[in-house]
N, C-alpha and C. Protein backbone atom coordinates (compact mmCIF):
# COMPACT_ATOMS: atom_id res chain seq x y z
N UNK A 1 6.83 -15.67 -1.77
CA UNK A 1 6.08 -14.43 -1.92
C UNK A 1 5.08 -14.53 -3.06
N UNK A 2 5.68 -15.16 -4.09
CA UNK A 2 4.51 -14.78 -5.66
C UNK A 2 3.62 -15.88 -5.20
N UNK A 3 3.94 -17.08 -4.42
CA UNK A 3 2.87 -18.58 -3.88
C UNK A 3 1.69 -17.49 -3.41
N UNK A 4 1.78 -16.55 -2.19
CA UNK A 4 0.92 -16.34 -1.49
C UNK A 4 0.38 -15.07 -2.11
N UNK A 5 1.25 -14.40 -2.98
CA UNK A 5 -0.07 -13.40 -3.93
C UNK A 5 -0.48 -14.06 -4.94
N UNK A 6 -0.46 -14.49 -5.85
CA UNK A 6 -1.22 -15.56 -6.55
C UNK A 6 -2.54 -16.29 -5.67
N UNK A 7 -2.39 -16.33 -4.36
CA UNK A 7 -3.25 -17.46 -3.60
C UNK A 7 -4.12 -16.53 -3.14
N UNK A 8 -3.71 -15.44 -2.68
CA UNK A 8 -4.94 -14.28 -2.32
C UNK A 8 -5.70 -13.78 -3.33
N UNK A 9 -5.27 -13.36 -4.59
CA UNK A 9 -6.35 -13.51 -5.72
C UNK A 9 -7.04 -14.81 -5.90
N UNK A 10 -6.05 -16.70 -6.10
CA UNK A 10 -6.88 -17.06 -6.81
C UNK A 10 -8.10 -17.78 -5.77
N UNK A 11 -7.62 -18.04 -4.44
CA UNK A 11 -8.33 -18.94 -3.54
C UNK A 11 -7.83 -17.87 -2.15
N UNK A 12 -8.48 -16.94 -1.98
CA UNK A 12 -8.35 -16.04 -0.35
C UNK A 12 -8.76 -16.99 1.16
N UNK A 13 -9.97 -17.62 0.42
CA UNK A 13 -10.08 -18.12 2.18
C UNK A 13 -8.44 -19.46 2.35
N UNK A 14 -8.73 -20.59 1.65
CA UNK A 14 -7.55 -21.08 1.56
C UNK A 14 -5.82 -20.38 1.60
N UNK A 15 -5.58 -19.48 1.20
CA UNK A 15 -4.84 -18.84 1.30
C UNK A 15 -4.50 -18.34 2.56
N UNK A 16 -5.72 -17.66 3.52
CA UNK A 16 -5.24 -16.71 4.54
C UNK A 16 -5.24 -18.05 5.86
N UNK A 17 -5.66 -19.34 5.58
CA UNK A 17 -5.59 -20.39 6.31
C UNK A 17 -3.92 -20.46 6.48
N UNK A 18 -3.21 -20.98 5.42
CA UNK A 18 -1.76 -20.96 5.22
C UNK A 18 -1.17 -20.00 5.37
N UNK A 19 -1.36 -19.04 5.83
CA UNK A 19 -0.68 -17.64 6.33
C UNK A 19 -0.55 -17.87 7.74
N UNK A 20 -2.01 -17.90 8.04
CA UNK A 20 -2.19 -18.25 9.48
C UNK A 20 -1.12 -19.51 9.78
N UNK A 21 -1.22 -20.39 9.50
CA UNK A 21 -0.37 -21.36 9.32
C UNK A 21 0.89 -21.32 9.93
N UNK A 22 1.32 -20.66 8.86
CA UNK A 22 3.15 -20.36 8.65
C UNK A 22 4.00 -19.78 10.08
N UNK A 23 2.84 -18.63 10.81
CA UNK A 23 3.14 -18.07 11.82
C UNK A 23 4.73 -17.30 11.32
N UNK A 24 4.33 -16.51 10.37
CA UNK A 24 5.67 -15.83 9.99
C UNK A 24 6.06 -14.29 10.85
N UNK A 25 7.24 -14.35 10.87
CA UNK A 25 7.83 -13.50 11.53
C UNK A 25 7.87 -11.91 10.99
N UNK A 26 7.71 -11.13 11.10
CA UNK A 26 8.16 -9.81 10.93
C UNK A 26 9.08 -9.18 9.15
N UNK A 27 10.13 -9.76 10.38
CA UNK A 27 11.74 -9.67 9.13
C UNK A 27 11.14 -10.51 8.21
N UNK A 28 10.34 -11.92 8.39
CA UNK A 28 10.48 -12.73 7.25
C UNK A 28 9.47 -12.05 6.45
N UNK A 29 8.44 -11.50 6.63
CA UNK A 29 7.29 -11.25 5.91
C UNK A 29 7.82 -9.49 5.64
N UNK A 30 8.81 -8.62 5.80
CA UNK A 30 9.33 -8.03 5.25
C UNK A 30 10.03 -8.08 3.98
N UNK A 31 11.16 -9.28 4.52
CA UNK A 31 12.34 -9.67 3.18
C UNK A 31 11.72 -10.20 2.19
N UNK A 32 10.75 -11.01 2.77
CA UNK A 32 9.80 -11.85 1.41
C UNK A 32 8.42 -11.36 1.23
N UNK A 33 8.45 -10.26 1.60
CA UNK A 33 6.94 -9.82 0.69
C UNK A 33 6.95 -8.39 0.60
N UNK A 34 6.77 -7.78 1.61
CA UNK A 34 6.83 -6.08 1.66
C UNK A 34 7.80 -5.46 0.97
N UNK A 35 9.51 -5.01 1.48
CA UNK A 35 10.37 -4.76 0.31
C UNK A 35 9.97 -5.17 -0.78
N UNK A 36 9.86 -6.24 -1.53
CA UNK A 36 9.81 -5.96 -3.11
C UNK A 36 8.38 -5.40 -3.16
N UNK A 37 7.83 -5.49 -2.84
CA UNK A 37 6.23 -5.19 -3.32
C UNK A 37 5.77 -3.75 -3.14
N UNK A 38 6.47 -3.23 -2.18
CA UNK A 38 6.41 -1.65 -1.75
C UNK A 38 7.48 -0.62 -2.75
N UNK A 39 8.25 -1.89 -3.82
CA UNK A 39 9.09 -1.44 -4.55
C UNK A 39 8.27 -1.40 -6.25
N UNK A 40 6.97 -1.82 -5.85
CA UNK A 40 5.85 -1.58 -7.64
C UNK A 40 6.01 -0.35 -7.45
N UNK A 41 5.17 0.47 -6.52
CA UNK A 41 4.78 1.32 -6.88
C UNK A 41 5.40 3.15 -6.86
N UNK A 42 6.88 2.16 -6.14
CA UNK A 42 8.09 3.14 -5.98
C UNK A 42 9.06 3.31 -7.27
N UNK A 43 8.87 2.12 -8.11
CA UNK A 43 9.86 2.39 -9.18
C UNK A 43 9.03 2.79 -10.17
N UNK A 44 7.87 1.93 -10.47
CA UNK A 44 7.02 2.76 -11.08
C UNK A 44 6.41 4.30 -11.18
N UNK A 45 6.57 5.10 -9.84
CA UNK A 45 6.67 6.38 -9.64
C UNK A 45 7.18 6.87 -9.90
N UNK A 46 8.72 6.64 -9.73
CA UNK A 46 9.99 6.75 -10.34
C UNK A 46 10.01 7.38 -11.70
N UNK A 47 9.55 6.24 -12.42
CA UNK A 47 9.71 5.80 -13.95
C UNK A 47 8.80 7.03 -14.65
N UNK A 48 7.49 6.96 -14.23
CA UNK A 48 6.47 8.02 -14.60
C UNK A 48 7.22 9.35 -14.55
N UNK A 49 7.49 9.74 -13.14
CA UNK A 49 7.58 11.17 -13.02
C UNK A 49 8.87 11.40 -13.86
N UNK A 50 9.82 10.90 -13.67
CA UNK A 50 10.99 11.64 -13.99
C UNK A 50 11.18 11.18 -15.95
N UNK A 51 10.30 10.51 -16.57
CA UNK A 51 10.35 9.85 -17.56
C UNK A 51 9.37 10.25 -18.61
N UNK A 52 8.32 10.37 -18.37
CA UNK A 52 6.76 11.00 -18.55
C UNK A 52 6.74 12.14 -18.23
N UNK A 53 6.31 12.14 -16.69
CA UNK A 53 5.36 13.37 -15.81
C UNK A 53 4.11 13.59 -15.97
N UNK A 54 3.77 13.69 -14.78
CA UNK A 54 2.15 13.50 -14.47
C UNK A 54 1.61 14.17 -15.41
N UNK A 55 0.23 13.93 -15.67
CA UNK A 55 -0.71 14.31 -16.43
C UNK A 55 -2.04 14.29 -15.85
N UNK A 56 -2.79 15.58 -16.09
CA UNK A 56 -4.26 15.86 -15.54
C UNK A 56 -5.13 15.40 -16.77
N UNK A 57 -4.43 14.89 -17.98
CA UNK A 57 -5.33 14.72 -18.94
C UNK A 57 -5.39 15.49 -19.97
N UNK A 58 -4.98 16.63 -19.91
CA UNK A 58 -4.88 18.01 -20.90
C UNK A 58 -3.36 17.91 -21.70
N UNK A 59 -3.61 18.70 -22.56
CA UNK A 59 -2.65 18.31 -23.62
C UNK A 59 -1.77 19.38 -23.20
N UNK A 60 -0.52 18.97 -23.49
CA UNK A 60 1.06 20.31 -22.50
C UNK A 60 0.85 20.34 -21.55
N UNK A 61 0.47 19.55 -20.49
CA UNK A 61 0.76 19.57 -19.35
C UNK A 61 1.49 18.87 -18.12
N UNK A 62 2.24 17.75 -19.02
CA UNK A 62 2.84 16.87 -18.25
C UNK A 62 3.92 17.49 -17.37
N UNK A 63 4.20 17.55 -16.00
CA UNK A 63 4.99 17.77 -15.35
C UNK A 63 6.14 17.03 -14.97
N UNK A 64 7.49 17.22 -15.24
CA UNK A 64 8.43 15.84 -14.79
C UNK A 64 9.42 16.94 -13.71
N UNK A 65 9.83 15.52 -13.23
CA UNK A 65 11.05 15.97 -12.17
C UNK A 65 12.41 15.33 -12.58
N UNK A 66 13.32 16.19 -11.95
CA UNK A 66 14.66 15.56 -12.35
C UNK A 66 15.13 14.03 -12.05
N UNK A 67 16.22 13.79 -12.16
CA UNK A 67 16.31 12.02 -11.91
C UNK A 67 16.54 11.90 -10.58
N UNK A 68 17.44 13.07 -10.13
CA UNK A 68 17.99 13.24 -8.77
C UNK A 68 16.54 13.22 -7.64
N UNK A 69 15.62 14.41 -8.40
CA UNK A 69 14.49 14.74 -7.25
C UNK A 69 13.64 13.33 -6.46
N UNK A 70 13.76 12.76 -8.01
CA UNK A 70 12.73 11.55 -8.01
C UNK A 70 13.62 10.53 -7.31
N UNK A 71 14.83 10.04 -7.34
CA UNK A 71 15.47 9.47 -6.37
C UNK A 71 14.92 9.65 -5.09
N UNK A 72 15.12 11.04 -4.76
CA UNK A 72 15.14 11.69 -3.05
C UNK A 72 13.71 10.90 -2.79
N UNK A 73 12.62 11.84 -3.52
CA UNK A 73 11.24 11.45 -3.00
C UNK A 73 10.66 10.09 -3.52
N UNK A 74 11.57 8.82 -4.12
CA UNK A 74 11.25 8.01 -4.19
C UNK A 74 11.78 7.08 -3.08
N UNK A 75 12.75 7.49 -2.65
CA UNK A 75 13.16 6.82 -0.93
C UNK A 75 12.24 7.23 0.21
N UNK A 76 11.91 8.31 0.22
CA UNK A 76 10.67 8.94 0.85
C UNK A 76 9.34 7.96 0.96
N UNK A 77 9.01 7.67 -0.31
CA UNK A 77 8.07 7.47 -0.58
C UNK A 77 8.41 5.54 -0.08
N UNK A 78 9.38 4.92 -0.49
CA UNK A 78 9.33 3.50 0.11
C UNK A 78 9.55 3.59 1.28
N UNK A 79 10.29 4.21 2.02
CA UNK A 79 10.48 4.64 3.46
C UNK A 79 8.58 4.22 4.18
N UNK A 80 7.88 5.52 3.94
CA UNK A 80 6.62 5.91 3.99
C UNK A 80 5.88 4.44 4.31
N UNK A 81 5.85 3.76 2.64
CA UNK A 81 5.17 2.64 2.69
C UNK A 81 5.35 1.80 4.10
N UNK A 82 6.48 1.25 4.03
CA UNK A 82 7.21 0.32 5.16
C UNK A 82 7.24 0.84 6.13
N UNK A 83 6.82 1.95 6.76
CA UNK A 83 6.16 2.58 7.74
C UNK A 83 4.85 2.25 8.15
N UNK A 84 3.72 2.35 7.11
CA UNK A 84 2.63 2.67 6.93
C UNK A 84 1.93 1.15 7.25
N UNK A 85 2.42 0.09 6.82
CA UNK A 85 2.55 -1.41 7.09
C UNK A 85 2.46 -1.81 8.42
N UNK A 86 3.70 -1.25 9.11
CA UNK A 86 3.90 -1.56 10.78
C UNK A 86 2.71 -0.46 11.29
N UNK A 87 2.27 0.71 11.11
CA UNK A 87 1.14 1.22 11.97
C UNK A 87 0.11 0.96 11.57
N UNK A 88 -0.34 0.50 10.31
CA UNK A 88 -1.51 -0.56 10.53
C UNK A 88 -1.64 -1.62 11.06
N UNK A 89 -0.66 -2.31 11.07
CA UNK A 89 -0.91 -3.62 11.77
C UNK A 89 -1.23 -2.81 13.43
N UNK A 90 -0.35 -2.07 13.70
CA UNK A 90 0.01 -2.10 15.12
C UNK A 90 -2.01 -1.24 15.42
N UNK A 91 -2.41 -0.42 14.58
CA UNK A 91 -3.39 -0.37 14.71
C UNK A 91 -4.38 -1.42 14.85
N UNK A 92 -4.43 -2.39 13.91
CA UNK A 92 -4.94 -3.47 13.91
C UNK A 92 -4.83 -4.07 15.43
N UNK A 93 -3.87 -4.80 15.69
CA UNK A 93 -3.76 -4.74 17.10
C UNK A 93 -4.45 -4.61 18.44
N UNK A 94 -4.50 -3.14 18.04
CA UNK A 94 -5.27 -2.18 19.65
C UNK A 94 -6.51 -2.21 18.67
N UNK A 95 -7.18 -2.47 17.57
CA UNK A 95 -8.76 -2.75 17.60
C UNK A 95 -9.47 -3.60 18.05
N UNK A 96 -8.24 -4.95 18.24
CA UNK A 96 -8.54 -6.20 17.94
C UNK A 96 -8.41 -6.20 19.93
N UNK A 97 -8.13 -5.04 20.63
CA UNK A 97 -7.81 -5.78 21.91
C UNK A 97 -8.80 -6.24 22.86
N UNK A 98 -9.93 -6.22 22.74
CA UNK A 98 -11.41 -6.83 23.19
C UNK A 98 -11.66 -8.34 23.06
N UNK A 99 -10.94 -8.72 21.95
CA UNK A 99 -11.25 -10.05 22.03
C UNK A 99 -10.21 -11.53 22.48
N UNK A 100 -10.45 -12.32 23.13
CA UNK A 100 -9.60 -12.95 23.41
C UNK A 100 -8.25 -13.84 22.98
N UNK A 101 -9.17 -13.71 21.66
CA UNK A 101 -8.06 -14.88 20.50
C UNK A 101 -7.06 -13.62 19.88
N UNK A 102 -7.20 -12.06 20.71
CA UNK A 102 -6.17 -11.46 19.91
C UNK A 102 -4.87 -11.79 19.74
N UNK A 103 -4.57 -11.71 18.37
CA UNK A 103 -3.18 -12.35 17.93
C UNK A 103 -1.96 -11.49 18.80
N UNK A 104 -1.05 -11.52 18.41
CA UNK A 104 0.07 -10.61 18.71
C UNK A 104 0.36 -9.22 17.69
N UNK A 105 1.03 -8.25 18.18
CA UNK A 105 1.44 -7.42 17.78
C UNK A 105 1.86 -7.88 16.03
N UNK A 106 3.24 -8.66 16.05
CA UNK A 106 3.65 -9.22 14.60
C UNK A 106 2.94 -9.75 13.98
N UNK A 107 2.12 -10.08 14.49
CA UNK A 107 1.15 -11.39 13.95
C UNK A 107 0.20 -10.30 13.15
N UNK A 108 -0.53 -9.31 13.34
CA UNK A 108 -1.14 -8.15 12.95
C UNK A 108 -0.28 -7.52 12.34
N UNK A 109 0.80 -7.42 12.11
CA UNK A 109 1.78 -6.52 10.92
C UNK A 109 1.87 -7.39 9.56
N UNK A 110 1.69 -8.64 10.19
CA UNK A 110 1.83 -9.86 9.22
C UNK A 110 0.73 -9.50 8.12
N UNK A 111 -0.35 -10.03 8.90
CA UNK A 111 -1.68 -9.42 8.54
C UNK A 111 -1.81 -7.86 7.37
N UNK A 112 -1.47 -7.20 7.99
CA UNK A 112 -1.58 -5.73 7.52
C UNK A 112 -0.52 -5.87 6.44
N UNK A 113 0.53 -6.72 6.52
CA UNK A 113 1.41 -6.60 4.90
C UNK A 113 1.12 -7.25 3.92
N UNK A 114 0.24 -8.06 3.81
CA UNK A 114 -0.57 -9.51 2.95
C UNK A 114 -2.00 -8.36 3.09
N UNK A 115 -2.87 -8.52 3.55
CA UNK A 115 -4.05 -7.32 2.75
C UNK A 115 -3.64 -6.11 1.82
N UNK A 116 -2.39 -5.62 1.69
CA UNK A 116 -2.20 -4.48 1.18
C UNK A 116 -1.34 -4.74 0.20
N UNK A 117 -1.81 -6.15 -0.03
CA UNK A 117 -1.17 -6.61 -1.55
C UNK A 117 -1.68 -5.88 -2.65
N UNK A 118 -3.41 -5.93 -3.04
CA UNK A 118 -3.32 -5.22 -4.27
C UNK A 118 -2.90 -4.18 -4.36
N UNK A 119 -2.80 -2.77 -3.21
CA UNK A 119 -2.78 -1.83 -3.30
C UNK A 119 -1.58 -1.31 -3.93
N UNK A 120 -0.23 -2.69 -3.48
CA UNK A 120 1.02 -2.34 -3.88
C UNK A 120 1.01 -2.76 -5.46
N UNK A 121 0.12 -3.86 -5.49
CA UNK A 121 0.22 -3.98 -7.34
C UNK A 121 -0.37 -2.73 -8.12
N UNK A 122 -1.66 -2.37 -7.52
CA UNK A 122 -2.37 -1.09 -8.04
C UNK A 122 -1.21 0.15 -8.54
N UNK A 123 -0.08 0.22 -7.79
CA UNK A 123 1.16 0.89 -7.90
C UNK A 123 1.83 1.02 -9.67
N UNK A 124 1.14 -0.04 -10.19
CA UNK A 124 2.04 0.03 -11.55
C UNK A 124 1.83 0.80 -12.21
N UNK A 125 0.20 1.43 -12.48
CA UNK A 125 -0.30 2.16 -13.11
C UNK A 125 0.31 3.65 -13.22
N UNK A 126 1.41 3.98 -12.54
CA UNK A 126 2.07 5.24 -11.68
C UNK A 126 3.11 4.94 -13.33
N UNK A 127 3.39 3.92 -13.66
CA UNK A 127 4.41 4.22 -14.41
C UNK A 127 4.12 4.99 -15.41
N UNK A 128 2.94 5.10 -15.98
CA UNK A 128 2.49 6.37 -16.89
C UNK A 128 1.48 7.42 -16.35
N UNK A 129 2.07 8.18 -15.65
CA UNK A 129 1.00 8.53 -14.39
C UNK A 129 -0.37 9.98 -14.93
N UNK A 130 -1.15 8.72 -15.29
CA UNK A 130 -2.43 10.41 -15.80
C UNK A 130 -3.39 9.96 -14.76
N UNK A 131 -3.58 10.95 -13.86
CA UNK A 131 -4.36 11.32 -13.07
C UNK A 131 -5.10 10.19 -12.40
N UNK A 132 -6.57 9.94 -13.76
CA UNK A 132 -7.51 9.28 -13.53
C UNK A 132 -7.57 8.17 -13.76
N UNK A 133 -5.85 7.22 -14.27
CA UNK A 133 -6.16 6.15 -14.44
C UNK A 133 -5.29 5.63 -13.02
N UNK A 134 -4.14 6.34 -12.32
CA UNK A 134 -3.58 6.03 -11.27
C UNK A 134 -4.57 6.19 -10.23
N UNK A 135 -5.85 7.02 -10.19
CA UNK A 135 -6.70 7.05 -9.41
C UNK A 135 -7.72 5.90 -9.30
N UNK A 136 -8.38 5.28 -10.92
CA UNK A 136 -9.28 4.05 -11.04
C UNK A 136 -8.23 3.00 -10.69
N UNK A 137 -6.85 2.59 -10.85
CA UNK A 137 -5.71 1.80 -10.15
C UNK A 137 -6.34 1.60 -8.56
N UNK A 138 -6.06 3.12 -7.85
CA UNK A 138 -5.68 3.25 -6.51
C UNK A 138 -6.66 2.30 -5.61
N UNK A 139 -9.04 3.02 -7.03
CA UNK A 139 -9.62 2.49 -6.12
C UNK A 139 -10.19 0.86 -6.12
N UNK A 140 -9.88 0.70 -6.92
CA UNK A 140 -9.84 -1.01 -7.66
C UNK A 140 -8.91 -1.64 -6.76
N UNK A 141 -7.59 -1.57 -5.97
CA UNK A 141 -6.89 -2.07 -5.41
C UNK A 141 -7.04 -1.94 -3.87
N UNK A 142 -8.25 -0.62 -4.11
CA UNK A 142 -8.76 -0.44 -2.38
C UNK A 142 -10.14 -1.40 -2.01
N UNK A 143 -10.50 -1.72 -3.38
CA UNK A 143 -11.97 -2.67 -3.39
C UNK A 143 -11.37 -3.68 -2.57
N UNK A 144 -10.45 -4.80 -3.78
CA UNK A 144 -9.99 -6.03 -3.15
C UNK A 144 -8.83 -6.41 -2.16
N UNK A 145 -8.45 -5.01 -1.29
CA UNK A 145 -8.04 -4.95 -0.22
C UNK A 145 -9.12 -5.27 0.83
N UNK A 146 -10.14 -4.56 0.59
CA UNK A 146 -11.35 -4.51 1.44
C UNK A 146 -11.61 -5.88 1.60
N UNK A 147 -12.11 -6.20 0.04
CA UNK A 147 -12.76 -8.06 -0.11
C UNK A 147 -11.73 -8.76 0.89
N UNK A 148 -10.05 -8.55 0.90
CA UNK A 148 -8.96 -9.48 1.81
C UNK A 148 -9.74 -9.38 3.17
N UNK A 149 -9.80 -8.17 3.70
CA UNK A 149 -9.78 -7.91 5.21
C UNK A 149 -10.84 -8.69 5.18
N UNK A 150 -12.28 -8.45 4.54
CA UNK A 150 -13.10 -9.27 5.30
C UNK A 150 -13.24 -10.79 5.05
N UNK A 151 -12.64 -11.60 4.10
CA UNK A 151 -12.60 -12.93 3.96
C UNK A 151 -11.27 -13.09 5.23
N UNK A 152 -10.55 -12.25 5.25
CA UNK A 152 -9.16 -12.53 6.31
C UNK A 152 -9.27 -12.82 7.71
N UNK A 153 -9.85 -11.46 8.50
CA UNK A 153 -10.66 -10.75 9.44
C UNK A 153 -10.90 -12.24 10.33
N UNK A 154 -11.78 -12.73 10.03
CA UNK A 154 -12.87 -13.81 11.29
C UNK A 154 -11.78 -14.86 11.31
N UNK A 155 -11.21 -15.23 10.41
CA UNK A 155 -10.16 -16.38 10.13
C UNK A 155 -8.83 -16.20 11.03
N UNK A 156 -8.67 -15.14 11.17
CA UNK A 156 -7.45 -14.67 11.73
C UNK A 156 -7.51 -14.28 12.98
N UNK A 157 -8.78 -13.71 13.79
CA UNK A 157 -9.04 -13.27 15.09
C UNK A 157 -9.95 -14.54 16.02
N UNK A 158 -10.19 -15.42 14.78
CA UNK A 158 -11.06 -16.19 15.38
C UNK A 158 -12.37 -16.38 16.16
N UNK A 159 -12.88 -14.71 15.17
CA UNK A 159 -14.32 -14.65 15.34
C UNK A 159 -15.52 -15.05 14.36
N UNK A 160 -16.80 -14.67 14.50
CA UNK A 160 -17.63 -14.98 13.90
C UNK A 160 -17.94 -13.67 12.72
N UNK A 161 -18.07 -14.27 11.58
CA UNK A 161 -18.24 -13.60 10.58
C UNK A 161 -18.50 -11.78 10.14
N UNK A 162 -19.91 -11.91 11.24
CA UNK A 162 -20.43 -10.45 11.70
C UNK A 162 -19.85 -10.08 12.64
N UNK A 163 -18.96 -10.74 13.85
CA UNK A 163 -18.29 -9.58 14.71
C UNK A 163 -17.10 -9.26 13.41
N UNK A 164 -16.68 -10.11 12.39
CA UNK A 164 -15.20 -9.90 11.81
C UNK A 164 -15.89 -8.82 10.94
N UNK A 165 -16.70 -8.88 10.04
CA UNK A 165 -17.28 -7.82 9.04
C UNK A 165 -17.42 -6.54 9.88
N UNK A 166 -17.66 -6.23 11.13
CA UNK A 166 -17.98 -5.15 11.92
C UNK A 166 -16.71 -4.56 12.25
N UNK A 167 -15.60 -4.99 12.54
CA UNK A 167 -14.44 -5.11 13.04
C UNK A 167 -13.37 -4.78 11.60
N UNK A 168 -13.82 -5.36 10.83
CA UNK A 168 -13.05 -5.36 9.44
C UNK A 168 -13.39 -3.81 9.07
N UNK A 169 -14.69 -3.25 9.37
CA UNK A 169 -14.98 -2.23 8.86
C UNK A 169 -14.36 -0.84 9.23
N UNK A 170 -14.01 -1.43 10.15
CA UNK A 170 -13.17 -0.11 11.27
C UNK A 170 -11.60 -0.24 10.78
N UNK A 171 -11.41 -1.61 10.45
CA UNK A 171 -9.78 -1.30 9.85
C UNK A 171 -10.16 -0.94 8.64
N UNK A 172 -10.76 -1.60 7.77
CA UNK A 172 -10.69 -0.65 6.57
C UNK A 172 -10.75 1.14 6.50
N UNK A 173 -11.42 1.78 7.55
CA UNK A 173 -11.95 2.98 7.60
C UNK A 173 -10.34 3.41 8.00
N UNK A 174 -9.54 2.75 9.09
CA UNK A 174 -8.73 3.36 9.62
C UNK A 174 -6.97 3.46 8.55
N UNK A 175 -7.48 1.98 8.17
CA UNK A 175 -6.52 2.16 6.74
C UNK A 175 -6.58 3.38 5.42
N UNK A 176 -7.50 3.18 5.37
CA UNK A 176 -7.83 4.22 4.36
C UNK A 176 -7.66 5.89 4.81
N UNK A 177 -7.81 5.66 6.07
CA UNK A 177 -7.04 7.47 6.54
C UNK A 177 -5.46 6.91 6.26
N UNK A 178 -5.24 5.73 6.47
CA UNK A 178 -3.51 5.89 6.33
C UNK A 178 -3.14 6.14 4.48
N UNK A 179 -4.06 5.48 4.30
CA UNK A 179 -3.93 5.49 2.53
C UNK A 179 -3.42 7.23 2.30
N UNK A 180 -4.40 7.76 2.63
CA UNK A 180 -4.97 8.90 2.26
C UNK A 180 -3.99 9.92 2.60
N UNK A 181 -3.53 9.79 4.36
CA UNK A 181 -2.04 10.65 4.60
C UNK A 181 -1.21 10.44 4.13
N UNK A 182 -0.92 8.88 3.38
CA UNK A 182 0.62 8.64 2.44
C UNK A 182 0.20 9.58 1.28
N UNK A 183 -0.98 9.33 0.43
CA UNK A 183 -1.29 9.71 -0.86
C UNK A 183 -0.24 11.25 -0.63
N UNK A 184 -1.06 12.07 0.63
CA UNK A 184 -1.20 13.70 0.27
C UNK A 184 0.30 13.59 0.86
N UNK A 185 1.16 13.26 1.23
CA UNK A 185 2.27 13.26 1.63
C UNK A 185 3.80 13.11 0.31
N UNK A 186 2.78 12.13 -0.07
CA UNK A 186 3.84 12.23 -1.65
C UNK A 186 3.60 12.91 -2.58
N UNK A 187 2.15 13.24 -2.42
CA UNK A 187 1.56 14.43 -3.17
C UNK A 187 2.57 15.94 -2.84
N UNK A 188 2.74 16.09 -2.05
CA UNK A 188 3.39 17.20 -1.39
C UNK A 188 4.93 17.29 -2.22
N UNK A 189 5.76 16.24 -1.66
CA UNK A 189 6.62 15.83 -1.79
C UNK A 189 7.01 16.07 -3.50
N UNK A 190 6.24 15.26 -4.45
CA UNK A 190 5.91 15.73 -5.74
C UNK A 190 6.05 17.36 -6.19
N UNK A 191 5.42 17.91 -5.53
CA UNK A 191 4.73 18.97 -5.83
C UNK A 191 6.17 20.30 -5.51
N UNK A 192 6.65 19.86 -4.55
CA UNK A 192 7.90 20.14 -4.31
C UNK A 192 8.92 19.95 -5.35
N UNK A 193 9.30 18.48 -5.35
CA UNK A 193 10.05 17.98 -6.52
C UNK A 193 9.82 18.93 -7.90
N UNK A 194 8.60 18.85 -8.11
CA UNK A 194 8.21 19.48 -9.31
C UNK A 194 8.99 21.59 -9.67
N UNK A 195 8.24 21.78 -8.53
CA UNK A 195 9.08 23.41 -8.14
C UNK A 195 10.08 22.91 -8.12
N UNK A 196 11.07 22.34 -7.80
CA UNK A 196 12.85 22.65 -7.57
C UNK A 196 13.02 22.41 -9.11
N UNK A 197 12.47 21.03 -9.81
CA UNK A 197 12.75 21.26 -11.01
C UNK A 197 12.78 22.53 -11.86
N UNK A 198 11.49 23.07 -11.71
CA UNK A 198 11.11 24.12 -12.59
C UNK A 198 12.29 25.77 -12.35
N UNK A 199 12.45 25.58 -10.87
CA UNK A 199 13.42 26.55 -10.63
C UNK A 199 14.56 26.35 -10.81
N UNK A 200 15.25 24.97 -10.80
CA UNK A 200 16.29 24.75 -11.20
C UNK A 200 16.69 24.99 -12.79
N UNK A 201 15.25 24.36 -14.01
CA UNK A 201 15.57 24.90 -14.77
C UNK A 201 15.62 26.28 -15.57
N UNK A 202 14.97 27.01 -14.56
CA UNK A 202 15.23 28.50 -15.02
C UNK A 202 16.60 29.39 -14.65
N UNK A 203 17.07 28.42 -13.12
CA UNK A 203 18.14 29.31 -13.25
C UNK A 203 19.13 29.13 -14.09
N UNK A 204 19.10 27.72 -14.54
CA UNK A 204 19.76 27.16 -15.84
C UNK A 204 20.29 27.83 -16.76
């Protein structure tokens, strides 16, 4: 797992060659990459909210949740991820079904769990969670997600550069709605957490 994130930062085209390569399976590219990695930005959430609590930046305003809440909606929230993994790929997939060298179903989940590497490192920043720096995290890790797909993209479908950049552009667009429904989903979830706390400690 740390071979092939190390290799997507330090050398991507080389890297997504040996991916291709490996022809890894599902479970394997779960046990050895997704679980722990979908676990940055879950314990780190963790750690923030119930330890810290969010911050808009303003002074007295940090919000925390109990240890219990943050448990609940931190299973939620890795649940979510490892969800979010398999319907991109599987999206990926049905974009990719026009062309002939389309891979397989797994083979595109594979895919979709190795591009969404930084995003899960971007996750750490949650451990002290103020607003605008978990936000400059989120979009810094959505840049060189992007940079993956399209160095990944042509290599992996076995097209030409500009059909992969054209093609890349539509998963990125379609990822980023998935980004965006996890975000407001744990956002919710939070926001919840946050009320039970606050009511819990009043009836206190």
């Amino acid at each position: 797992m740390i071979n092939h994130v190390w290799g997507l930062f330090h050398h991507p085209d080389k890297e997504w060659r040996s991916i291709n390569e490996e022809h890894e399976t599902v479970s394997h590219l779960y046990t050895h990459h997704v679980l722990g990695m979908a676990a940055i930005p879950v314990v780190s959430s963790f750690i923030g909210t119930t330890q810290f609590g969010w911050s808009l930046g303003g002074q007295n305003d940090d919000i925390q949740v109990s240890l219990a809440t943050g448990i609940a909606i931190g299973i939620c929230f890795y649940m979510l991820i490892i969800l979010a993994v398999a319907a991109v790929g599987s999206l990926i997939h049905w974009l990719a079904r026009k062309y002939p060298t389309r891979p397989s179903r797994h083979e595109c989940i594979v895919f979709a769990g190795y591009v969404a590497t930084p995003l899960f490192l971007s996750g750490v920043f949650a451990v002290y969670p103020i607003i605008w720096v978990c936000a400059l995290a989120c979009i810094t890790g959505l840049v060189y997600t992007a940079y993956l797909l399209y160095k990944g993209t042509p290599n992996f479908l076995g097209i030409s550069h500009k059909e992969g950049f054209i093609l890349s552009s539509t998963m990125l667009a379609v990822g980023v709605l998935v980004l965006e429904a996890l975000l407001v989903t744990v956002v919710l979830l939070w926001s919840l957490g946050s009320e039970h706390s606050v009511v819990w400690k009043f009836m206190s």
